[in-house]
Protein backbone atom coordinates (compact mmCIF):
# COMPACT_ATOMS: atom_id res chain seq x y z
CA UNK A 1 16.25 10.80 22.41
CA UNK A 2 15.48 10.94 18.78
CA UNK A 3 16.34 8.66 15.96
CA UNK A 4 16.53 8.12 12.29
CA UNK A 5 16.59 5.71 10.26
CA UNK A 6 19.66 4.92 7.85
CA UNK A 7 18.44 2.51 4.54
CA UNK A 8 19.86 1.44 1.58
CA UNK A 9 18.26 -0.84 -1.27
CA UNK A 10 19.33 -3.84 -2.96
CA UNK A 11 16.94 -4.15 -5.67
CA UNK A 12 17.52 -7.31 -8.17
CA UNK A 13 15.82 -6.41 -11.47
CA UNK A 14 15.06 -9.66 -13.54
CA UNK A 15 16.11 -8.82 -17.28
CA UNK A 16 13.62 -9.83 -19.98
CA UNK A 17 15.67 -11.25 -22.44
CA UNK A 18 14.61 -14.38 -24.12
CA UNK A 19 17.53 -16.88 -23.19
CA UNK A 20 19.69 -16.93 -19.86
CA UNK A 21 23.00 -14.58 -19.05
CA UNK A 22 25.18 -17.48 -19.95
CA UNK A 23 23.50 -19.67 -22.25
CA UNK A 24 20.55 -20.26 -24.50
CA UNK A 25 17.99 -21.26 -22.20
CA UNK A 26 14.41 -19.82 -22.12
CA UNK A 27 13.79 -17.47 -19.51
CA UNK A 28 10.20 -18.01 -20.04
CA UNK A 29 8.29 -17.84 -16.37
CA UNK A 30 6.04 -20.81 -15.47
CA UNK A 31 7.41 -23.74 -17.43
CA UNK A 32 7.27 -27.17 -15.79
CA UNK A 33 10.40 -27.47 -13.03
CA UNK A 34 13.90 -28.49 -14.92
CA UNK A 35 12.54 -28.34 -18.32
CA UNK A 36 14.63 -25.04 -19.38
CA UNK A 37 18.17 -26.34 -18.12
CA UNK A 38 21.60 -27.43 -19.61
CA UNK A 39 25.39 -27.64 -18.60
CA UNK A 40 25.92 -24.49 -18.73
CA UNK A 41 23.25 -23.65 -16.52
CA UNK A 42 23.55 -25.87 -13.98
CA UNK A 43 26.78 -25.89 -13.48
CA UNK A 44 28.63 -28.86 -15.09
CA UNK A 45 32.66 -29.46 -15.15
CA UNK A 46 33.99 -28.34 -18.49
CA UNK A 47 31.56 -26.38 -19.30
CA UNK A 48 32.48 -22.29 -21.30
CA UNK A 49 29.42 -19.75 -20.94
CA UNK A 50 28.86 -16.97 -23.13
CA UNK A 51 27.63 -13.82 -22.12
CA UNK A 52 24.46 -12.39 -23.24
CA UNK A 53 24.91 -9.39 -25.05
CA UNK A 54 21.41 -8.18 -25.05
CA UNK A 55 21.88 -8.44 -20.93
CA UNK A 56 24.43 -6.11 -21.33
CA UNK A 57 22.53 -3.48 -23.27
CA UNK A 58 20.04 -3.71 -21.11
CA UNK A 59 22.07 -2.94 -18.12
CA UNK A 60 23.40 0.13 -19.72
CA UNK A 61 19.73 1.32 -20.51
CA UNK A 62 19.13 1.69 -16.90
CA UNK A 63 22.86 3.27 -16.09
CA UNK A 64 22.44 6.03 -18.95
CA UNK A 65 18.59 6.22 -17.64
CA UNK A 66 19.40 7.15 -14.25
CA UNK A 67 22.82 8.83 -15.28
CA UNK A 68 25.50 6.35 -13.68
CA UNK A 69 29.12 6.36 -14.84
CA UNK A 70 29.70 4.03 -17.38
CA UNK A 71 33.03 1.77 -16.74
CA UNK A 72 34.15 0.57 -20.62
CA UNK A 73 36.05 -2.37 -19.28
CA UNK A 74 34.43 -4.45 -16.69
CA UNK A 75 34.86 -7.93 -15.20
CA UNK A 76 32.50 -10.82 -14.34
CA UNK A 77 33.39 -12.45 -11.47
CA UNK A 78 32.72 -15.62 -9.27
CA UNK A 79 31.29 -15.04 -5.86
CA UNK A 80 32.06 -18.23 -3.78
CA UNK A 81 28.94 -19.18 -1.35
CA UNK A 82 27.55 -22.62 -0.62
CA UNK A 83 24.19 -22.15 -2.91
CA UNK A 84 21.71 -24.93 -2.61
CA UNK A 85 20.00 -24.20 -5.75
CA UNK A 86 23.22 -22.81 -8.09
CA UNK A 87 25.47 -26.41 -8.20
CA UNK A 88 28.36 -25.16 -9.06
CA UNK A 89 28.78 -23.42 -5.77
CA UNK A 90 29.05 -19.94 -6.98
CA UNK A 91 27.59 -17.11 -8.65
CA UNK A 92 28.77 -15.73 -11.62
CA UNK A 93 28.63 -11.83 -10.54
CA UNK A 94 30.23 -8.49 -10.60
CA UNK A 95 32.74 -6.91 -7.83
CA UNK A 96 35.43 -4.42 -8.18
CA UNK A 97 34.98 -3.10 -11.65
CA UNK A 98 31.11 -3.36 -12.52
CA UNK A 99 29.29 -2.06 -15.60
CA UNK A 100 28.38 1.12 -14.03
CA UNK A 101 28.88 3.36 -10.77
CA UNK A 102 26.98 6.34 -9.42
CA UNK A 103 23.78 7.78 -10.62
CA UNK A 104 20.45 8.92 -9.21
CA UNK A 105 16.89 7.92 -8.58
CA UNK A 106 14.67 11.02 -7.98
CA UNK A 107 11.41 10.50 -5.54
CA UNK A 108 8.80 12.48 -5.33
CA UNK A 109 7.11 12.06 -1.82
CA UNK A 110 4.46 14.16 0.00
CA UNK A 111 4.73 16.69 -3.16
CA UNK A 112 8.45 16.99 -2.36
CA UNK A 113 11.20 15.59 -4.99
CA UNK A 114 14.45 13.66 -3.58
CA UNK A 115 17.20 12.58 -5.32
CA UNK A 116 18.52 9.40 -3.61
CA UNK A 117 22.09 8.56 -5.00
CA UNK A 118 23.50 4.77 -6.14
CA UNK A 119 26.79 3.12 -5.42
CA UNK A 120 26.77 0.54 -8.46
CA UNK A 121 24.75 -0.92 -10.81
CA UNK A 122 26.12 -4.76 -11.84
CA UNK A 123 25.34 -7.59 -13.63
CA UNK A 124 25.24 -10.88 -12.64
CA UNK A 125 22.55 -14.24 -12.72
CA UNK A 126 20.13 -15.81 -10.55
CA UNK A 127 19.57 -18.66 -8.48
CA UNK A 128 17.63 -21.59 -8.93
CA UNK A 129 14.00 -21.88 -6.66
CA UNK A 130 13.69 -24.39 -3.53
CA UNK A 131 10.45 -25.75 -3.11
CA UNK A 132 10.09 -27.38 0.62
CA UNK A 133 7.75 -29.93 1.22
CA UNK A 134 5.25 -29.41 3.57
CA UNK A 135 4.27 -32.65 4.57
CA UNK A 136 7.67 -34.00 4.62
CA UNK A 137 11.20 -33.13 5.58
CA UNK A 138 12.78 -32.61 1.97
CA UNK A 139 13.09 -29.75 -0.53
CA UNK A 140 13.25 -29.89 -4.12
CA UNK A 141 15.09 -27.74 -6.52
CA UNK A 142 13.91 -25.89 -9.89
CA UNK A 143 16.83 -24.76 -11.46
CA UNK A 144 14.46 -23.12 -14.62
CA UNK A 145 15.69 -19.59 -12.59
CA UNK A 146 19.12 -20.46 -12.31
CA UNK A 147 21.30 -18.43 -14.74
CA UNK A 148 18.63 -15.70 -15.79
CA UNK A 149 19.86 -12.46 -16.10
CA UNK A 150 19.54 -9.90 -13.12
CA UNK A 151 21.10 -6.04 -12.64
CA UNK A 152 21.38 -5.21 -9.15
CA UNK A 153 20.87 -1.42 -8.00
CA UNK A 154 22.44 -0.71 -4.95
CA UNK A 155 21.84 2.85 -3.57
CA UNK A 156 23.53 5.27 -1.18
CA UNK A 157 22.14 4.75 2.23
CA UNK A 158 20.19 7.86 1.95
CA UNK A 159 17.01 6.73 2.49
CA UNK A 160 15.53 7.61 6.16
CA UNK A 161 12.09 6.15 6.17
CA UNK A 162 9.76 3.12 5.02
CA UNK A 163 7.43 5.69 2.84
CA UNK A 164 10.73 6.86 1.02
CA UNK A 165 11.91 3.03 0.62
CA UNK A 166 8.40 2.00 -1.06
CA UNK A 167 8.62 5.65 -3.66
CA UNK A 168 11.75 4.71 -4.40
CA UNK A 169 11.01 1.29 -5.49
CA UNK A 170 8.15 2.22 -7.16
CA UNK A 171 9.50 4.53 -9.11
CA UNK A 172 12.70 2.35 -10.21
CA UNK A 173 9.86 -0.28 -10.78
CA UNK A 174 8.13 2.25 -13.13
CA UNK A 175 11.62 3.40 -14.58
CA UNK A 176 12.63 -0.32 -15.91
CA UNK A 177 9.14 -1.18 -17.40
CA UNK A 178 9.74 1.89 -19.18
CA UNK A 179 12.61 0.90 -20.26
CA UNK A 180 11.40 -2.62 -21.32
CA UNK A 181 13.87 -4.21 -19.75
CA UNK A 182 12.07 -5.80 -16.47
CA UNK A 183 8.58 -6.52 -16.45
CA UNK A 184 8.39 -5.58 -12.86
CA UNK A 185 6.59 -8.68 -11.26
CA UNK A 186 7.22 -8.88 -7.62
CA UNK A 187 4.88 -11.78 -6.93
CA UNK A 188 6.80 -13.84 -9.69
CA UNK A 189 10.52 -12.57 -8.48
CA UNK A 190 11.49 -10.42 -11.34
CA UNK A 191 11.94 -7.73 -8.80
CA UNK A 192 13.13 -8.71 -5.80
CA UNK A 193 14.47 -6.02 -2.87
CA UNK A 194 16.58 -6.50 0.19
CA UNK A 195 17.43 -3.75 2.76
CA UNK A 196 20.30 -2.96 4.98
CA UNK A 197 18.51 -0.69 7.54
CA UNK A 198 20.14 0.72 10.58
CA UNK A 199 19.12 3.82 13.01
CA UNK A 200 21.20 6.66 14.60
CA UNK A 201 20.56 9.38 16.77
CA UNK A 202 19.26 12.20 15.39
CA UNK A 203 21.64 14.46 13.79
CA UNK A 204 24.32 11.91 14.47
CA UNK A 205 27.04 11.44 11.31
CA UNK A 206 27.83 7.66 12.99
CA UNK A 207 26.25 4.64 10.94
CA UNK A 208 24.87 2.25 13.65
CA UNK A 209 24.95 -1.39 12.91
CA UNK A 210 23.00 -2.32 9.84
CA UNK A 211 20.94 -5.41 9.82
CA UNK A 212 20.03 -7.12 6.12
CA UNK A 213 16.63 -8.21 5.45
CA UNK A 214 15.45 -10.37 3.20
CA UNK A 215 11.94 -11.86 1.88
CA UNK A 216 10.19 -9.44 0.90
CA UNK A 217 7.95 -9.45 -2.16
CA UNK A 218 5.93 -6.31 -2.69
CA UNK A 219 5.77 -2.83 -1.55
CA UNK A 220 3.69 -3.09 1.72
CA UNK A 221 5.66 -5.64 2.65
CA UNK A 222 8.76 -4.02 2.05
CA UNK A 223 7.00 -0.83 3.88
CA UNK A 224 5.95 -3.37 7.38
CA UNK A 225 9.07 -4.60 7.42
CA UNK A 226 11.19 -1.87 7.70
CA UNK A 227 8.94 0.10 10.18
CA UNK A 228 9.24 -3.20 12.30
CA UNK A 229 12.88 -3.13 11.95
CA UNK A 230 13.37 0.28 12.69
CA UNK A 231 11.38 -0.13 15.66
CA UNK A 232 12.72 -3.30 16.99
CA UNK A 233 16.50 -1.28 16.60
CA UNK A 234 15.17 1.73 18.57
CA UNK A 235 13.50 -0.59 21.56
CA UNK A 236 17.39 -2.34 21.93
CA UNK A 237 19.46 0.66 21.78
CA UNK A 238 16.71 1.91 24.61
CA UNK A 239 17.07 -0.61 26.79
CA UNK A 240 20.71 -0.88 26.38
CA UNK A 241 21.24 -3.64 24.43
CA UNK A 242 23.53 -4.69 21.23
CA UNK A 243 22.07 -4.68 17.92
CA UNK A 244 23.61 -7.40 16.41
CA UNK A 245 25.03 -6.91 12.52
CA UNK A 246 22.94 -10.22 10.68
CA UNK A 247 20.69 -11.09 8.01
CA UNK A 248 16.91 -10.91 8.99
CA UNK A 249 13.49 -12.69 7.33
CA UNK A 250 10.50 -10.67 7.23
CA UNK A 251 7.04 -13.16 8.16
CA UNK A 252 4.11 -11.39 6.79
CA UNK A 253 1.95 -13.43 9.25
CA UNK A 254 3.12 -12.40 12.21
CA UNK A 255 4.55 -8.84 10.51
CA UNK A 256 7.95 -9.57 12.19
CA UNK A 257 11.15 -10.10 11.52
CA UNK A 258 13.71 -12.73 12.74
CA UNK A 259 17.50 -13.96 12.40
CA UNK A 260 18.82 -15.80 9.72
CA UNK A 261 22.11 -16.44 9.64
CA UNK A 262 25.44 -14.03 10.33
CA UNK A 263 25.79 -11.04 8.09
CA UNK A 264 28.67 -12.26 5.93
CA UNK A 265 31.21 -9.44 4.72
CA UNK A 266 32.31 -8.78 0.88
CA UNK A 267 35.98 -10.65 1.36
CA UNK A 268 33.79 -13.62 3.01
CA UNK A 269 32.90 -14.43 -0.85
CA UNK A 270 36.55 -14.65 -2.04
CA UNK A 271 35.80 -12.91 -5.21
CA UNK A 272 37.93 -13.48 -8.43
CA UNK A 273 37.63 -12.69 -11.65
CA UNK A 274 35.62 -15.87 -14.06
CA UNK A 275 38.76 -17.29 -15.24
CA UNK A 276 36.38 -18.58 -18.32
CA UNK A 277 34.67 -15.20 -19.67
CA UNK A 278 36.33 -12.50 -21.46
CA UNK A 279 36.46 -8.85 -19.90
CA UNK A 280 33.46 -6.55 -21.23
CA UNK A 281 34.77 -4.37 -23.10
CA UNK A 282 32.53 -1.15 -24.69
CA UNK A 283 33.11 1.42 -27.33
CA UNK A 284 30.98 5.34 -27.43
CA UNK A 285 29.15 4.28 -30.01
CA UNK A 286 27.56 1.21 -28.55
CA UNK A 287 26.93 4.17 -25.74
CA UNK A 288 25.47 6.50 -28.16
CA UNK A 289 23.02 4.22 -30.03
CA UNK A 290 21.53 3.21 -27.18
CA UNK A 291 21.19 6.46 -25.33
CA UNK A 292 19.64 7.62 -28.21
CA UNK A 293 17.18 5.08 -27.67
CA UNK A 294 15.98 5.91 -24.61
CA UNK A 295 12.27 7.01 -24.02
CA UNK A 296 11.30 9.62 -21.59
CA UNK A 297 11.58 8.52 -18.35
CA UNK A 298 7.87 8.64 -16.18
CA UNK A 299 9.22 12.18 -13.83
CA UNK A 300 9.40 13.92 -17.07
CA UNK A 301 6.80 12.63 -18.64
CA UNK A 302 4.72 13.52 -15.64
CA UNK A 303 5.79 16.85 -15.52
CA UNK A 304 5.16 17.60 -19.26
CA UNK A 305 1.34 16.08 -18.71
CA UNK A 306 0.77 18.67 -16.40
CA UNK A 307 2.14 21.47 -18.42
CA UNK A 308 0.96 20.50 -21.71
CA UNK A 309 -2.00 18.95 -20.60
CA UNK A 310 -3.22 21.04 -17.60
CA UNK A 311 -3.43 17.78 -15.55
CA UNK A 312 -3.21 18.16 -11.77
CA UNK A 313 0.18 16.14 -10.02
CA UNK A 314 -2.18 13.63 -9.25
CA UNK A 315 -3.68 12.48 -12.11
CA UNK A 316 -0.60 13.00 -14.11
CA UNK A 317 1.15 10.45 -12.17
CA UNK A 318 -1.58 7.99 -12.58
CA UNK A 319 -1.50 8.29 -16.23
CA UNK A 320 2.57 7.90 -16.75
CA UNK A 321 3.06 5.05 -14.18
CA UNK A 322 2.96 2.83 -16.81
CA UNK A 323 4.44 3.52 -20.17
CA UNK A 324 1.29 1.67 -21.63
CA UNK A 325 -1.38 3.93 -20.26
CA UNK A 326 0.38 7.23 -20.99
CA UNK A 327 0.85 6.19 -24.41
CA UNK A 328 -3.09 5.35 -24.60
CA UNK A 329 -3.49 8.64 -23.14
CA UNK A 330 -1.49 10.03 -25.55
CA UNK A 331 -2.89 8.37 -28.80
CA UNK A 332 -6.72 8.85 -27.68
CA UNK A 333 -5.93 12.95 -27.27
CA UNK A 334 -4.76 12.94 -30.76
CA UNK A 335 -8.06 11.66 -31.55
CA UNK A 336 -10.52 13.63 -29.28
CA UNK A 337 -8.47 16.77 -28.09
CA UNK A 338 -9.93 17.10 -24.94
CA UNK A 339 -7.55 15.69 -22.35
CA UNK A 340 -9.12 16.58 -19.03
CA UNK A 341 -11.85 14.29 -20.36
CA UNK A 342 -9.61 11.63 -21.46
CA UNK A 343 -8.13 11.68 -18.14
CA UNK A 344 -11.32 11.33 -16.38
CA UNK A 345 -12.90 8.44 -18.08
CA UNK A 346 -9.45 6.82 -17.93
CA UNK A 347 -9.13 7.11 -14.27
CA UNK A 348 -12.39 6.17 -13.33
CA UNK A 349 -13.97 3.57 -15.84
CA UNK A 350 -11.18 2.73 -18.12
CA UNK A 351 -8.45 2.01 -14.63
CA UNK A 352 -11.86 0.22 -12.80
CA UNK A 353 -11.78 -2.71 -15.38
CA UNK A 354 -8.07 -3.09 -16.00
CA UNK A 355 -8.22 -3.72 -12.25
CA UNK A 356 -10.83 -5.82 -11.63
CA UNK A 357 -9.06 -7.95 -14.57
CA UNK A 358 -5.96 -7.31 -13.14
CA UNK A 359 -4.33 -6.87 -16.79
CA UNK A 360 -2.44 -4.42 -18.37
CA UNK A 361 -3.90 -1.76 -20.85
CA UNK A 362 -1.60 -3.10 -23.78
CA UNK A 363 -3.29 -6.59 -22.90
CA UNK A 364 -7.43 -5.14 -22.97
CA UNK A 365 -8.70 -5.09 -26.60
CA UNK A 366 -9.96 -1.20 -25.91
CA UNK A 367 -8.32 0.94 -28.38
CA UNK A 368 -7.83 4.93 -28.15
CA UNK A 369 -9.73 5.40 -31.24
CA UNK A 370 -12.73 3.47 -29.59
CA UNK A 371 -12.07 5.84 -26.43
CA UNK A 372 -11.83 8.63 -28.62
CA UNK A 373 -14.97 7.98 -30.01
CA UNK A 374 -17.24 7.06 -27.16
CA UNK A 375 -16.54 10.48 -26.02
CA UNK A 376 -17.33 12.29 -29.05
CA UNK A 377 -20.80 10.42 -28.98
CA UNK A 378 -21.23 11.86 -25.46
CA UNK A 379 -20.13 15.23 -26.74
CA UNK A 380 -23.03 15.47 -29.27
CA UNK A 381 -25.15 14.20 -27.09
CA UNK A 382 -26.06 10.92 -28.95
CA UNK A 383 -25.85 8.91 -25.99
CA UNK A 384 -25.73 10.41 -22.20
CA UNK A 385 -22.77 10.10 -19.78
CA UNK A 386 -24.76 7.83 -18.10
CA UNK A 387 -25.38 5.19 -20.96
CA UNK A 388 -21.81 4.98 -22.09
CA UNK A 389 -20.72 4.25 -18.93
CA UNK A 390 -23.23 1.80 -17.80
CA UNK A 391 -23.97 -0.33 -21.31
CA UNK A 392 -21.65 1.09 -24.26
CA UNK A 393 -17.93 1.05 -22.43
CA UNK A 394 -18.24 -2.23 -20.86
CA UNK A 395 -19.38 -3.69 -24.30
CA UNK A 396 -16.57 -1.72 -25.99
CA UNK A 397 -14.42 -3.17 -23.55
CA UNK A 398 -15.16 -6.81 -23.67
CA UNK A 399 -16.02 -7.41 -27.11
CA UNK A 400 -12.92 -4.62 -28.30
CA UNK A 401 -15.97 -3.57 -31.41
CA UNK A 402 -16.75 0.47 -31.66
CA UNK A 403 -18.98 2.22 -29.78
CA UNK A 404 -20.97 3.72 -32.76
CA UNK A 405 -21.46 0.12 -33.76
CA UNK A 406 -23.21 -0.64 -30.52
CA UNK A 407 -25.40 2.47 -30.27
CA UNK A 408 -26.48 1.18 -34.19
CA UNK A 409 -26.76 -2.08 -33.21
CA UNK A 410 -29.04 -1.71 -29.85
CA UNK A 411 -30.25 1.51 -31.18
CA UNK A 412 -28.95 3.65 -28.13
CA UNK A 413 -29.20 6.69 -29.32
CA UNK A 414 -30.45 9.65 -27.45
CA UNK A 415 -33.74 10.54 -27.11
CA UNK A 416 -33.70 14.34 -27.82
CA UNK A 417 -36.83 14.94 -29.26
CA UNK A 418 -38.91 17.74 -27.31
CA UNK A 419 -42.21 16.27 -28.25
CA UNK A 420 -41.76 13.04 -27.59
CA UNK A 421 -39.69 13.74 -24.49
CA UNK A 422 -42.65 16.06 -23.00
CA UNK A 423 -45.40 13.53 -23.59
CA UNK A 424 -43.27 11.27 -21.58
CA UNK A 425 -42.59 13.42 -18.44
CA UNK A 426 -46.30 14.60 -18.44
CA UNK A 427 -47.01 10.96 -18.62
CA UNK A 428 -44.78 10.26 -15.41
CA UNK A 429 -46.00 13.63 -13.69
CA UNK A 430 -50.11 12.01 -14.28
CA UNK A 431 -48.64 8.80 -12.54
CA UNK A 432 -46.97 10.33 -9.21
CA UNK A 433 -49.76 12.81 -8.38
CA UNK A 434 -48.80 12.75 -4.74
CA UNK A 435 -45.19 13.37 -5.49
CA UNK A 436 -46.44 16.53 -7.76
CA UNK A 437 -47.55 17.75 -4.70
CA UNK A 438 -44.78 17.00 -2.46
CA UNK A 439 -42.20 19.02 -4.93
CA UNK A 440 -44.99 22.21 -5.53
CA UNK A 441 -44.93 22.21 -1.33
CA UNK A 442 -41.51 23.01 -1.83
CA UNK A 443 -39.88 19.10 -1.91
CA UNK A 444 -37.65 20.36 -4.72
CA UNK A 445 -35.53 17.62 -4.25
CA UNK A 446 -38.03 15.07 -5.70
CA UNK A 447 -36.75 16.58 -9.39
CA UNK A 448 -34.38 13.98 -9.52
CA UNK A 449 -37.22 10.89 -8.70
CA UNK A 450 -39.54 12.32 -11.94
CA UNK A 451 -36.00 12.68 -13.98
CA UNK A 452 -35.24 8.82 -12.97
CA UNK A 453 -38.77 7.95 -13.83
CA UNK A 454 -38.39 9.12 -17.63
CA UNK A 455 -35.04 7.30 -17.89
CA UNK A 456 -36.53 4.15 -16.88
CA UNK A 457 -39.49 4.49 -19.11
CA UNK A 458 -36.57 5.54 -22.35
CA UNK A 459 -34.16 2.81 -21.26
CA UNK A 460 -31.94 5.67 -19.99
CA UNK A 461 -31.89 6.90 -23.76
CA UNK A 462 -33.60 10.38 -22.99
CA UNK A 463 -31.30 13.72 -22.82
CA UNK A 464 -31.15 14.59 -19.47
CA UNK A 465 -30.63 18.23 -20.08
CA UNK A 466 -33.60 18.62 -22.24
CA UNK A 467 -35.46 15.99 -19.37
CA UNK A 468 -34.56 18.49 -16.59
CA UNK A 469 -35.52 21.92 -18.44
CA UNK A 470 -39.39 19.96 -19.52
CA UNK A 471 -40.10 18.56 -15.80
CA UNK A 472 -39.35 22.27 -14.61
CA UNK A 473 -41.43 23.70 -16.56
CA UNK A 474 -44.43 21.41 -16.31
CA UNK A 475 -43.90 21.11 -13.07
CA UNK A 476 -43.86 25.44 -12.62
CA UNK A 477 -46.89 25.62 -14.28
């Protein structure tokens, strides 16, 4: 018997406003544990929150983005649970009438495109952070997390494998940093996923039992997990056994997945609406402004790199997976209009340091002017390929100063010069007699040795072109 897999997402996008959904707290990551707190925050009797109303544009950024249904009138609402690290007991969320409803991500997978539908989009804020002692049996609480903004995206359960789980995260990932309104960090929790996963037989219209899981912060992770999952559903149904409707942990160290408590059900919550904040109410205009706003999303802007560009599918989506580097892209072919050779350098030198420094592009102090201009140098041939990737990039990088500055100041510039450039190879040819003879006994292959031999002796400042044409020659003669 065949089966398939039946998954829908949960993803939790941490908003990046500057004070909490409720109060003015920072939302600033890192701080020292219960130093960005008040009664609002945590909780306290009396207390009347406020609702963000920058959280609330934000959330209807990523509904008109991905083309939801906006609901005018909506209604916060408290969720009732026993939370360890929220005091007040429950969470101040959205149920029947959230900000927004429907809408679409679309995939791309294996050079296919998939549209994978949503049920909701809603607001509603975080938790605090336990931190469990090792050593002994206690656990602390940092409630610097508890009230931040967050928009859950729930989609359709139209998701059928692990590799369509991870491109769909990734690209809603891509999609909110474009937006500016999530930075995206998985390590730090500002994107956080859960899955309801169940399988079927093939062909089948019946949902089997879905199973939640939890705890699972980045995309392989996310991608082990399910493919566990699926499999450990598949082996029960096999051997005739129940799979049992509960909420699962995912251990990375063991790659596994085991219970963790009873799945409860929506009317387990005993949702109401929060007797002590207003309904939100929107007007078109609000709608308008703000759709007006929005950038090009990274499918489209994909698509118009290849077209305008004449940028294969892969290398455009390297270049518009983050806004940043697309517009760096952008800015250094207004300089130097030669974009297949932008793209190159970007993808291979430019992308090799951003990830060894693990930073952004908006964070490096490279500039597309200093891009732009490196690879004019090349162009003209005042420095080789060779020597602007190897000594005047990296120093461009690091020190964020012009390349022509560097070539002035450690007088890089090519050697072109045919005379001095000939007296030099005839040099290295009178040095390597025995490999003259090698190469005229048909060793051809030993061109490149005589070519490395007059780089070395010009600190890799000689043209290579005009090197290659001399060492023929002489070596013809």
């Amino acid at each position: 018997m065949e089966f398939e897999a039946v998954i829908g997402l949960e993803v939790h996008a941490q908003l990046t406003t500057k004070s909490k959904l409720f109060c003015s707290c920072s939302t600033k990551f890192g701080s020292a544990s219960n130093t960005q707190v008040c009664p609002i925050c945590t909780g306290q009797p009396g207390v009347l929150p406020v609702i963000n109303k920058k959280a609330v544009e934000y959330a209807l950024k990523l509904a008109l983005a991905l083309g939801s249904k906006i609901n005018l009138y909506s209604v916060m609402a408290r969720k009732h649970y026993f939370y360890p690290d929220l005091p007040k007991n429950y969470q101040i969320s959205q149920y029947d009438i959230p900000i927004a409803v429907g809408g679409e991500v679309e995939i791309e997978i294996d050079g296919k495109r998939k549209k994978i539908g949503l049920t909701r989009i809603h607001l509603e804020e975080d938790a605090g952070k336990l931190i469990h002692d090792e050593r002994q049996p206690y656990s602390y609480v940092d409630f610097n997390r508890a009230g931040i903004p967050l928009l859950e995206i729930v989609s359709k359960p139209e998701i059928h494998s692990p590799q369509e789980a991870v491109a769909y995260l990734k690209t809603l990932r891509s999609i909110v940093r474009y937006l500016g309104i999530c930075d995206g960090n998985m390590e730090e929790g500002s994107l956080r996923c859960d899955a309801n996963v169940s399988v079927r037989p093939k062909g089948s219209k019946e949902f089997g039992t879905k199973v939640e899981l939890k705890n699972m912060n980045s995309f392989k992770h996310v991608e082990r997990a399910l493919a566990y999952e699926i499999k450990r559903q598949i082996g029960l149904i096999l051997e005739g056994k129940e799979v049992i409707q509960e909420t699962r942990l995912y251990d990375e160290a063991t790659q596994t997945t085991h219970p963790m408590r009873g799945k409860e059900e929506a009317h387990d919550y005993c949702y109401f609406p929060d007797p002590d904040l207003i309904e939100i109410q929107l007007d078109e205009a609000l709608l308008e402004r703000i759709k007006g706003d929005l950038p090009e999303l990274p499918l489209q802007r994909k698509e118009r790199f290849e077209r305008a560009y004449g940028l294969s599918s892969y290398e455009a989506s390297i270049l518009t997976e983050e806004r940043t580097l697309a517009d760096f892209f952008e800015e250094t072919v207004k300089i130097y209009p030669n974009p297949k050779a932008v793209s190159n350098f970007i993808l291979t030198e430019v992308l090799r340091y951003l990830n060894r420094d693990h930073i952004d592009i908006s964070q490096s102090k490279l500039k597309p002017a200093y891009l732009a201009e490196l690879l004019e140098l090349v162009e003209k041939e005042t420095i080789s390929i060779t020597l602007a990737k190897q000594q005047v990039f990296p120093e461009a990088y690091e020190r964020g100063v012009s390349p022509k500055q560097i070539v002035e100041e450690r007088n890089l510039a090519q050697e072109s010069s045919e005379e001095t450039l000939k007296r030099i190879c005839e040099e290295v040819l009178r040095e390597n007699p025995g490999e003259v003879q090698r190469y005229r006994d048909g060793k051809k292959g030993l061109l490149g040795y005589f070519v490395g031999q007059v780089m070395k002796k010009t600190q890799g400042k000689a043209n290579p072109k005009v090197v290659n044409r001399l060492l023929t020659e002489l070596l013809e003669q």
